[in-house]
Protein backbone atom coordinates (compact mmCIF):
# COMPACT_ATOMS: atom_id res chain seq x y z
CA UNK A 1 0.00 0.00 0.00
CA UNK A 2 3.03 2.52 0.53
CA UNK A 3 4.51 1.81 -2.33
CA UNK A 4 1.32 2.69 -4.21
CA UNK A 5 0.39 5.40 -2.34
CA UNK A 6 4.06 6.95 -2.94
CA UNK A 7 3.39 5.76 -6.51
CA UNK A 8 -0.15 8.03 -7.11
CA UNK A 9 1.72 10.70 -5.45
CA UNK A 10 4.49 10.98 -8.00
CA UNK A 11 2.05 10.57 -11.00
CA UNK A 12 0.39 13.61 -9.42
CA UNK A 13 3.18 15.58 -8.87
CA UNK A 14 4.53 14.90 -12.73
CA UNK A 15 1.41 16.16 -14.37
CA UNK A 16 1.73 19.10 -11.88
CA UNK A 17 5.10 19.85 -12.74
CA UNK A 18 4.24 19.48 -17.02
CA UNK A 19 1.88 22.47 -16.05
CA UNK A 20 3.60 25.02 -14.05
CA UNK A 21 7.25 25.98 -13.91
CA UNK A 22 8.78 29.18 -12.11
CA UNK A 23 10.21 32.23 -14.14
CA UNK A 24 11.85 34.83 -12.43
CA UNK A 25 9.41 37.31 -12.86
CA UNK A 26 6.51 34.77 -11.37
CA UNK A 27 8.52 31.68 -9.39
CA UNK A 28 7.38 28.74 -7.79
CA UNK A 29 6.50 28.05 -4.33
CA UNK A 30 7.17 24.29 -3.87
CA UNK A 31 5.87 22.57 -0.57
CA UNK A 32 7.08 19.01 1.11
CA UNK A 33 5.22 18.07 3.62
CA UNK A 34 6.80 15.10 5.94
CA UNK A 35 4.76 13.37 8.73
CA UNK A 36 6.94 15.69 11.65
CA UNK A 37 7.67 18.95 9.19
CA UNK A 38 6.27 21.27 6.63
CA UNK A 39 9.23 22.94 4.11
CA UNK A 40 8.19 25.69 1.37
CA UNK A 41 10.79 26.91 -0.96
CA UNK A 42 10.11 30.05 -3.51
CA UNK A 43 12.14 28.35 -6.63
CA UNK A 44 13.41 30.22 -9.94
CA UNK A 45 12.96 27.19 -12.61
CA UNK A 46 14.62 28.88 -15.32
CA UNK A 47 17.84 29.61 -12.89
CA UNK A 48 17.51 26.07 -11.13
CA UNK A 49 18.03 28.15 -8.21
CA UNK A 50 16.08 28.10 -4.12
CA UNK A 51 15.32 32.01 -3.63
CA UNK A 52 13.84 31.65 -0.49
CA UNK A 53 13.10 28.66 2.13
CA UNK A 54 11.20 28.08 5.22
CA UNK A 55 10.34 25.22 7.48
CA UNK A 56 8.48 24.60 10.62
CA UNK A 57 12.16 23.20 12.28
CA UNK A 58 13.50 26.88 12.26
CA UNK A 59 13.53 27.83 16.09
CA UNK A 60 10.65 30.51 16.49
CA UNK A 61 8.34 27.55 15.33
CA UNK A 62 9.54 24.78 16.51
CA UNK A 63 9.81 25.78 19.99
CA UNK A 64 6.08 27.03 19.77
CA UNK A 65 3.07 25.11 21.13
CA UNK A 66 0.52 24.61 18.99
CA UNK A 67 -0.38 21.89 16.47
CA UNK A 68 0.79 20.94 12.86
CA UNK A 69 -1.45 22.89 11.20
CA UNK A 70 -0.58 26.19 13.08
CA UNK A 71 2.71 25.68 12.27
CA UNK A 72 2.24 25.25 8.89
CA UNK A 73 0.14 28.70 8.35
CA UNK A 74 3.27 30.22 10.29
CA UNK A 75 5.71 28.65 8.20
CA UNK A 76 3.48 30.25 5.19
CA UNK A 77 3.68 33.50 6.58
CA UNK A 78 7.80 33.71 7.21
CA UNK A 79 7.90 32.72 3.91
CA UNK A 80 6.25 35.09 2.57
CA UNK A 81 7.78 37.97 4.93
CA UNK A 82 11.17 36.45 3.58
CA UNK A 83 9.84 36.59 -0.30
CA UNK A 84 8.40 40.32 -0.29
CA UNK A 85 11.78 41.42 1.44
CA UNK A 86 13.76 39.56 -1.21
CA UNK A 87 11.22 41.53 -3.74
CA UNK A 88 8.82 38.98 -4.24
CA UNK A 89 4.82 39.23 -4.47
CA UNK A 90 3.43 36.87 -7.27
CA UNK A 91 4.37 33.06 -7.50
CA UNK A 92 2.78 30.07 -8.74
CA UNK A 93 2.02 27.38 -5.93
CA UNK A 94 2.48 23.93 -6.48
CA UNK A 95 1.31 21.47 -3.90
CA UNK A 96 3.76 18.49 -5.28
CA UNK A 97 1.23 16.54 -5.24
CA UNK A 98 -0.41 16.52 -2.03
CA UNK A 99 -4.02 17.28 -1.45
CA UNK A 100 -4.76 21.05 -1.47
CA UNK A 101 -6.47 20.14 2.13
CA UNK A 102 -4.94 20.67 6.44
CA UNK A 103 -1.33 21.27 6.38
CA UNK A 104 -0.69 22.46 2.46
CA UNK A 105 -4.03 24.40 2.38
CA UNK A 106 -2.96 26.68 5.86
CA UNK A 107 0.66 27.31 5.07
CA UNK A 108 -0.95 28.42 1.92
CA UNK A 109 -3.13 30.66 3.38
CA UNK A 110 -0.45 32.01 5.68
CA UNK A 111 1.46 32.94 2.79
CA UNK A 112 -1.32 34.82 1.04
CA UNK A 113 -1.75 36.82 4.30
CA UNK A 114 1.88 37.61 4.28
CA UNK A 115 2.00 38.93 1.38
CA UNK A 116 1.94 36.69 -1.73
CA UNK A 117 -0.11 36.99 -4.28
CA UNK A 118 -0.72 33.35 -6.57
C-alpha cells in the first residue's frame, strides 16, 4: 500500500510539474510536507536556483506550542515575509502533489496573508 500510495503521489506531482514551472518574474512556491515537518521553498525554474526557504524546524516555530497545522500557516507567513523582502509578491504554488487540504491548504493561506499573491 506505501509503495502505491508513494506511486499516485508521484504521478500527481509529474502532471503538476508538465503544467507550471517558475520564471523569475513569477517563481514557484514548492511545498514538502513530511509526517513531523512542513518545508516551502520560492524556486526560480529557469535559474535552477532556491530564492527563499522556510520550514516549521527553524527555532521561532519549533519551539512554539501549537499543532501541525498552526505551524504550517506560520511557516506560510515567514515565507512570505522572507519573499516580499527579497522583492517577491506573485508566484505560482504547487502542492507536489499533495491534497490542497490541512497542512498544504494553511501554510498556503499564511502565505497569502503575508504577502503573496498566486
Amino acid at each position: 500500500m506505501i509503495r502505491d500510495k508513494k506511486f499516485k503521489r508521484s504521478r500527481i506531482k509529474k502532471r503538476i510539474r508538465g503544467k507550471i514551472s517558475g520564471t523569475t518574474e513569477k517563481p514557484r512556491l514548492s511545498v514538502f510536507r513530511s509526517n513531523k515537518d512542513i518545508y516551502a521553498q520560492v524556486i526560480d525554474d529557469q535559474k535552477g536556483v532556491t530564492l527563499v526557504a522556510a520550514s516549521s524546524r527553524i527555532e521561532a516555530i519549533r519551539n512554539e506550542k501549537s499543532n501541525k497545522v498552526d505551524k504550517s500557516f506560520q511557516v506560510g507567513k515567514e515565507l512570505a515575509a522572507k519573499a516580499v523582502q527579497a522583492g517577491i509578491t506573485d508566484v505560482v504554488f504547487d502542492r507536489n502533489g499533495y491534497l490542497y487540504h490541512g497542512r498544504v491548504k494553511r501554510l498556503a493561506e499564511g502565505a497569502r496573508e503575508g504577502g503573496l499573491k498566486f
